[in-house]
C-alpha atoms as a PDB file:
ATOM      1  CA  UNK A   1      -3.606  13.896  -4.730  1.00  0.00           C
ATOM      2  CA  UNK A   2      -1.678  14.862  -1.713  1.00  0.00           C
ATOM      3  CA  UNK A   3      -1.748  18.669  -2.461  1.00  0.00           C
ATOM      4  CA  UNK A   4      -5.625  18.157  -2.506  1.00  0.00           C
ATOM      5  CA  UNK A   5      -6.005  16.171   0.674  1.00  0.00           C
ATOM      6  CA  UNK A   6      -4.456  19.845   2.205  1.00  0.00           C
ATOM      7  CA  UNK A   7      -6.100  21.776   0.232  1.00  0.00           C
ATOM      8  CA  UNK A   8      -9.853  20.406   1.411  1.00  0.00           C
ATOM      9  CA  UNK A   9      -9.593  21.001   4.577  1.00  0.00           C
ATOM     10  CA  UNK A  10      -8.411  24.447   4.171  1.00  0.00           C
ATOM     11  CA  UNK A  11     -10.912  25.378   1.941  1.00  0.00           C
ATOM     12  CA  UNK A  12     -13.890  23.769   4.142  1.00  0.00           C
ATOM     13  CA  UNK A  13     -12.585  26.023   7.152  1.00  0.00           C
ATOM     14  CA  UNK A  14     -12.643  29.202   5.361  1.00  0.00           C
ATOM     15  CA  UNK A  15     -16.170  28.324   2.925  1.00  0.00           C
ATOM     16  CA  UNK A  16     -17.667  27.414   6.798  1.00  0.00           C
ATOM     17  CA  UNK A  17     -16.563  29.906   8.515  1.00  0.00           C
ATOM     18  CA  UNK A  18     -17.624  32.547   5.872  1.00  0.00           C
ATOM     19  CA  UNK A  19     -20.893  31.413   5.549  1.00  0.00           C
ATOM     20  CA  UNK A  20     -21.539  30.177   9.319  1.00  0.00           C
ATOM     21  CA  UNK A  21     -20.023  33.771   9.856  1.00  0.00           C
ATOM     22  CA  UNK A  22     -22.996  35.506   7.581  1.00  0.00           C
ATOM     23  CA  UNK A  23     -25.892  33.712   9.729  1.00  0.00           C
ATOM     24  CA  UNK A  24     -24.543  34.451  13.499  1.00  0.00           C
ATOM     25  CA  UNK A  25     -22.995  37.808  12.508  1.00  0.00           C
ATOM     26  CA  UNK A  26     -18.840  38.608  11.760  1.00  0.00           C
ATOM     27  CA  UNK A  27     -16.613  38.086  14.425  1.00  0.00           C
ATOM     28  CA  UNK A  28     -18.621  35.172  16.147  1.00  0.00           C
ATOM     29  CA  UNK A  29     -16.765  32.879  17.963  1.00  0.00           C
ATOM     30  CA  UNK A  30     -19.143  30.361  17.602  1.00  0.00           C
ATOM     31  CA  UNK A  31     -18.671  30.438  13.625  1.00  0.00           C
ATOM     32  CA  UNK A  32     -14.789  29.946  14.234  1.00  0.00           C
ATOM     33  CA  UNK A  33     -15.713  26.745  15.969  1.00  0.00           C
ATOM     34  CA  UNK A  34     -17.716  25.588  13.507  1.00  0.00           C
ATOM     35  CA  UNK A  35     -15.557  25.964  10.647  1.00  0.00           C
ATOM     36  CA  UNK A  36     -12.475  24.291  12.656  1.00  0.00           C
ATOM     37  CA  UNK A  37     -15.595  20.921  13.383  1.00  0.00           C
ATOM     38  CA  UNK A  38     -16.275  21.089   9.713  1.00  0.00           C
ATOM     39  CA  UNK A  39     -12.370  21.263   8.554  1.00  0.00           C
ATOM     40  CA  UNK A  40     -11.619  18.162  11.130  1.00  0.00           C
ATOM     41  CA  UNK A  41     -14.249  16.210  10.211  1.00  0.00           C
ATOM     42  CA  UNK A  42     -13.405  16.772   6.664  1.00  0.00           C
ATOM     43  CA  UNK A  43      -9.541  15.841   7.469  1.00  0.00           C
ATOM     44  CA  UNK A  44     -10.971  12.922   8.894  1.00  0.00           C
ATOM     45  CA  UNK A  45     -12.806  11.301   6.011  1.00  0.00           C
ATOM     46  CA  UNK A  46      -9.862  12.344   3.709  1.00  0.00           C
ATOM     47  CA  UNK A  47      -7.308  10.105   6.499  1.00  0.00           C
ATOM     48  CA  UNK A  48      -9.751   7.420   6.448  1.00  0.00           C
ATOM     49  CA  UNK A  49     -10.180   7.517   2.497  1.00  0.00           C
ATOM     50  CA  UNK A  50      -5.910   7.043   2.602  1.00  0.00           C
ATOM     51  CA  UNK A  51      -5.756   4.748   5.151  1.00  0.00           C
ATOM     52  CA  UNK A  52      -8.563   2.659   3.485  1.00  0.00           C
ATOM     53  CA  UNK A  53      -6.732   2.858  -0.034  1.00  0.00           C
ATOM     54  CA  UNK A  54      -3.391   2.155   1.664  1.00  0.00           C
ATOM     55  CA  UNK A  55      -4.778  -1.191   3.070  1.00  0.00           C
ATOM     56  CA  UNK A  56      -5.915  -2.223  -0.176  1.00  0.00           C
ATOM     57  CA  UNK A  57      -2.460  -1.500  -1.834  1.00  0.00           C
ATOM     58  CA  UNK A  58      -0.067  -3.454   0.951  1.00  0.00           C
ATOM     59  CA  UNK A  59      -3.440  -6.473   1.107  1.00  0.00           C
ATOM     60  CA  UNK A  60      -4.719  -6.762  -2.577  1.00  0.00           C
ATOM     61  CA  UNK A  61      -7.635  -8.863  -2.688  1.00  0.00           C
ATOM     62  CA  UNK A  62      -6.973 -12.642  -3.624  1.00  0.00           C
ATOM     63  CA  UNK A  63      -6.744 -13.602  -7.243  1.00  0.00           C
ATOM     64  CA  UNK A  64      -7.853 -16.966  -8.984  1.00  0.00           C
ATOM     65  CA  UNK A  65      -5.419 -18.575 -11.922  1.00  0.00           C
ATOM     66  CA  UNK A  66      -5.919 -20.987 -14.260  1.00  0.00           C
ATOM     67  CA  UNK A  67      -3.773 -23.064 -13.265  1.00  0.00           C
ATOM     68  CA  UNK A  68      -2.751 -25.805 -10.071  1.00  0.00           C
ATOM     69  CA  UNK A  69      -1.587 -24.507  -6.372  1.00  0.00           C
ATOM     70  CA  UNK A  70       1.746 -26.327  -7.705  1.00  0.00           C
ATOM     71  CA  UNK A  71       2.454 -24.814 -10.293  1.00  0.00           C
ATOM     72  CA  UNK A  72       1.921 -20.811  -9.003  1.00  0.00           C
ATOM     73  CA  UNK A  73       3.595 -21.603  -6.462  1.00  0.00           C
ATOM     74  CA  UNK A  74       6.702 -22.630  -8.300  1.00  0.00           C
ATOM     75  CA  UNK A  75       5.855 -19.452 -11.113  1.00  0.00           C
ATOM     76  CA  UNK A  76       6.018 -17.182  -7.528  1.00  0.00           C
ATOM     77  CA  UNK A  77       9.347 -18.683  -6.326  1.00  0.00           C
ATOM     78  CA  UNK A  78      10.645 -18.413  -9.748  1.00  0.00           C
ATOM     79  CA  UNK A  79       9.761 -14.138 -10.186  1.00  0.00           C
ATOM     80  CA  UNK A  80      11.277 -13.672  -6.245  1.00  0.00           C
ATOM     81  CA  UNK A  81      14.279 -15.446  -7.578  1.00  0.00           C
ATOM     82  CA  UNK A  82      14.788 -13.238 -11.058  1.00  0.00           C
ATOM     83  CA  UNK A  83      13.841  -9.870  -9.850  1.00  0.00           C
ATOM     84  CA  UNK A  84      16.997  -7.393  -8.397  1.00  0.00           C
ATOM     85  CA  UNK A  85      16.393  -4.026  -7.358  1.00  0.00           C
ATOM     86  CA  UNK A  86      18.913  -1.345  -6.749  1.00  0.00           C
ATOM     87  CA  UNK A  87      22.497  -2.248  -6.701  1.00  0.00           C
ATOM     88  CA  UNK A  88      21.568  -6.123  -6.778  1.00  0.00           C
ATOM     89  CA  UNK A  89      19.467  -6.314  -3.876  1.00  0.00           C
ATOM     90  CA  UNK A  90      17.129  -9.924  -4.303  1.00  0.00           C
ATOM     91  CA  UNK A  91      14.507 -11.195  -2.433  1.00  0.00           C
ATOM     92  CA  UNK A  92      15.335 -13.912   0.575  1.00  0.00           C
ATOM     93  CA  UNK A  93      13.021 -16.433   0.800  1.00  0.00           C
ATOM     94  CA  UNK A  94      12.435 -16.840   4.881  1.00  0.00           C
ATOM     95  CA  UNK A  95       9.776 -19.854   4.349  1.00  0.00           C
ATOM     96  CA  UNK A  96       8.890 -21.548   1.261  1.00  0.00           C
ATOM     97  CA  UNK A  97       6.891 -24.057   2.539  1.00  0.00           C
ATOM     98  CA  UNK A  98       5.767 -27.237  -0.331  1.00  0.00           C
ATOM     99  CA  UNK A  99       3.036 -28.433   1.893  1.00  0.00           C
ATOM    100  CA  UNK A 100       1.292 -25.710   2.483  1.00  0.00           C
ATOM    101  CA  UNK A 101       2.072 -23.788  -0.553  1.00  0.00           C
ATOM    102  CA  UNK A 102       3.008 -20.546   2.080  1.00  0.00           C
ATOM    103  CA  UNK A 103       6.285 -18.359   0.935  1.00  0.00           C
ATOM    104  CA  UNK A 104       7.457 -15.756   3.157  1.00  0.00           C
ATOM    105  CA  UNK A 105      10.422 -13.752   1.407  1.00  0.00           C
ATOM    106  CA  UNK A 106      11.751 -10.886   2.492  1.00  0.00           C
ATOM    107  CA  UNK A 107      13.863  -8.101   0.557  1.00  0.00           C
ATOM    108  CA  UNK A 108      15.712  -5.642   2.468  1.00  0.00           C
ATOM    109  CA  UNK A 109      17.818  -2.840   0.848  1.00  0.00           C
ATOM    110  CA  UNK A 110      19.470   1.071   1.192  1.00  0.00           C
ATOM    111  CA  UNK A 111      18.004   4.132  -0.526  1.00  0.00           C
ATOM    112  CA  UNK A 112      19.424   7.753  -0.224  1.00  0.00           C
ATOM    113  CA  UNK A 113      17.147  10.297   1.160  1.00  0.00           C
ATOM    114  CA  UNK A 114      17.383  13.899   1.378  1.00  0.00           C
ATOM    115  CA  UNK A 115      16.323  15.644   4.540  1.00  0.00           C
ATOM    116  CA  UNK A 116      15.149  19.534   5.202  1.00  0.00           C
ATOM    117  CA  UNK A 117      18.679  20.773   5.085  1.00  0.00           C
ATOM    118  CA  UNK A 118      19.265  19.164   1.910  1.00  0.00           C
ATOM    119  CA  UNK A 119      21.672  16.750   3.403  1.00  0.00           C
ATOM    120  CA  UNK A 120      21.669  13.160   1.936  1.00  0.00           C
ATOM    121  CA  UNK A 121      21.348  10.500   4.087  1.00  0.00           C
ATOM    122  CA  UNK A 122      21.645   6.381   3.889  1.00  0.00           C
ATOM    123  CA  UNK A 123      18.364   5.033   4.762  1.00  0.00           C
ATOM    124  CA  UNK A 124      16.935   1.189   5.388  1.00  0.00           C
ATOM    125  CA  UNK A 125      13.999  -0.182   3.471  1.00  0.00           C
ATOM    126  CA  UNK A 126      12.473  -3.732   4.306  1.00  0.00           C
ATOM    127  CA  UNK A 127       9.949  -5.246   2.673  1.00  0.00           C
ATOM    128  CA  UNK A 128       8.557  -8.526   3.671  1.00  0.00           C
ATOM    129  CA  UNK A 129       5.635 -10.508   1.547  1.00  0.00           C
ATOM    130  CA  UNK A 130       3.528 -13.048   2.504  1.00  0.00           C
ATOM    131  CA  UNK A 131       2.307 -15.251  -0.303  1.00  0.00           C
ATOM    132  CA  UNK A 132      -0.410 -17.983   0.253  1.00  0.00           C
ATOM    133  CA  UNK A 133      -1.790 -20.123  -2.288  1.00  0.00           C
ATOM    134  CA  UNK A 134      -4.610 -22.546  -2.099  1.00  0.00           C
ATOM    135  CA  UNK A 135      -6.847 -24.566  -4.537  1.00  0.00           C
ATOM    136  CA  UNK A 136     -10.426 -23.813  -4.029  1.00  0.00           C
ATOM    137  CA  UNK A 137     -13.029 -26.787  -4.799  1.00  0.00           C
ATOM    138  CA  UNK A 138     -12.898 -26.466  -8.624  1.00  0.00           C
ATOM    139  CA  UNK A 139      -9.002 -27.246  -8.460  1.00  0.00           C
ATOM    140  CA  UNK A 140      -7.928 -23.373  -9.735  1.00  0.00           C
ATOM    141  CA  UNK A 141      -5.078 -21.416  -7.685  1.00  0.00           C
ATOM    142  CA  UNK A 142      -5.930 -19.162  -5.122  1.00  0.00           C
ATOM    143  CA  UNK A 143      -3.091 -16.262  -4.590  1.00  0.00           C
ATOM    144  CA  UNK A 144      -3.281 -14.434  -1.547  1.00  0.00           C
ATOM    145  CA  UNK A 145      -0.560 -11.925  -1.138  1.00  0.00           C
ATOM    146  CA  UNK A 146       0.292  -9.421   1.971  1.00  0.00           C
ATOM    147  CA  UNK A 147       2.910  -6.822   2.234  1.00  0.00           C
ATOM    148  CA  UNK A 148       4.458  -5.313   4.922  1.00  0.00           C
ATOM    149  CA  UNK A 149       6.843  -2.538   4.243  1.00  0.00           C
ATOM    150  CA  UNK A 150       9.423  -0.586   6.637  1.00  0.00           C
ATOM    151  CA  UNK A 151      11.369   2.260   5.967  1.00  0.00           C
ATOM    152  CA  UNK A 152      13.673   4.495   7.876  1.00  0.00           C
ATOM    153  CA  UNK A 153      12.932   8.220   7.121  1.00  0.00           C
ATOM    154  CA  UNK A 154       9.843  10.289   5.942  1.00  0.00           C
ATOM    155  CA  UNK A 155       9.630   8.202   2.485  1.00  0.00           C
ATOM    156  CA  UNK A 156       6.880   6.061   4.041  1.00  0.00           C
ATOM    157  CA  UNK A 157       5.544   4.900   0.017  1.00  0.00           C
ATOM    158  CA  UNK A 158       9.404   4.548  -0.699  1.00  0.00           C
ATOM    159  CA  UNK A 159       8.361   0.789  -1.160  1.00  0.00           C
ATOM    160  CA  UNK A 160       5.282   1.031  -3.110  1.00  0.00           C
ATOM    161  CA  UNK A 161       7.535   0.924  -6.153  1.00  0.00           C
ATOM    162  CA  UNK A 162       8.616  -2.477  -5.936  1.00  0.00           C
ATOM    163  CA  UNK A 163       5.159  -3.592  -4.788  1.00  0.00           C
ATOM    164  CA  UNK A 164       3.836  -2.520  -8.148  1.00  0.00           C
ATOM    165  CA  UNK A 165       7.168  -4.425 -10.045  1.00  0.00           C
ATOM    166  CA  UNK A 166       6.522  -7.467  -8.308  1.00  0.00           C
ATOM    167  CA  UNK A 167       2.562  -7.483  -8.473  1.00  0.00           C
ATOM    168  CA  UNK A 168       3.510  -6.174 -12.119  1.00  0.00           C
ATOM    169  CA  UNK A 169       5.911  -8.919 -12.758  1.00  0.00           C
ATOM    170  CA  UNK A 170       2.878 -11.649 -11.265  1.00  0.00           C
ATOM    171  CA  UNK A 171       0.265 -10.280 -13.853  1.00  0.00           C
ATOM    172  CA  UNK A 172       2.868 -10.686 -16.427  1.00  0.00           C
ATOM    173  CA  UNK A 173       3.750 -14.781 -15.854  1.00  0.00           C
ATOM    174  CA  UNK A 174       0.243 -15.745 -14.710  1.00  0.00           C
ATOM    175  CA  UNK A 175      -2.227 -13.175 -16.118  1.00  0.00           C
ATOM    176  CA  UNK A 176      -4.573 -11.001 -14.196  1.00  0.00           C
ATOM    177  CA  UNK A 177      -6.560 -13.788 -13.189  1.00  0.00           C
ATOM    178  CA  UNK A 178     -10.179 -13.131 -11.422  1.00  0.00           C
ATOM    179  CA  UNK A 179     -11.169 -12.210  -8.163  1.00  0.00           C
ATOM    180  CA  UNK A 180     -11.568 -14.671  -5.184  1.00  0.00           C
ATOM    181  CA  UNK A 181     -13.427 -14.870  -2.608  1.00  0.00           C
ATOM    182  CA  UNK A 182     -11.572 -15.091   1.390  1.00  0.00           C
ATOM    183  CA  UNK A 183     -11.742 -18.477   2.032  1.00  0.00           C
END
């Protein structure tokens, strides 16, 4: 996917300028500048298409369960608390909050990274999730999760991984549920 988000652009410069090129005659400056409008533009709706998917990845859309506010939100507490990444690194649970049914937890943890010069180099990751659960009027569990990752370094997806675990790990103790509207 990545190799194809550089190669678009690339090839929309050189298609444009060949055939804007053709029309107003070789060597036109004019064609140049039209080929570098049509390779931004299409740089642009490949960025936005990321940016848009990347959204959706770290703020999945909220999902109903069969099941009381109570009882996900103790089956949520319970996955932070079995899950270990790494060399033992667990989730800390910053808020877990009974009343509102609201658990903040936050998982922090090292990673190696190689740089340009093939050095390796120690590098931070922090990942912090936000999990809200309600009970919408027919008494079923609303989850509402957020993520919000940093990392040290160029890995900027180096989190994604345990996103997918944990979201992984959800689907396995309380199904896949259905979607839910924003309340």
């Amino acid at each position: 996917m990545s190799i194809l988000g550089l190669i678009k652009p690339v090839a929309a410069f050189f298609s444009f300028d060949s055939v804007s090129s053709d029309f107003l005659g070789s060597g036109s400056e004019f064609a140049f500048w039209i080929a570098v409008v049509a390779t931004v533009s299409c740089g642009f709706w490949i960025l936005q298409n990321f940016l848009s998917n990347r959204h959706g990845f770290l703020h999945p859309e909220p999902r109903q369960y069969e099941a009381t506010s109570k009882q996900v939100y103790i089956k949520i507490r319970e996955i932070l608390d079995e899950l270990a990444y790494n060399f033992g690194d667990r989730w800390h649970e910053v808020v877990a909050d009974t009343v509102t049914n609201r658990i903040v937890a936050d998982l922090r943890f090292t990673e190696e990274e190689s740089d340009f010069d093939n050095r390796t180099h120690r590098v931070q990751r922090f990942l912090r999730l936000e999990a809200n659960i309600k009970d919408d009027s027919a008494g079923r569990a609303v989850l509402k999760l957020d993520f919000n990752p940093r990392v040290e370094g160029m890995s900027f997806w180096a989190c994604d991984r345990i996103i997918s675990e944990l979201m992984a790990a959800i689907e396995t103790q309380l199904g896949r549920g259905s979607a839910a509207s924003v309340q």
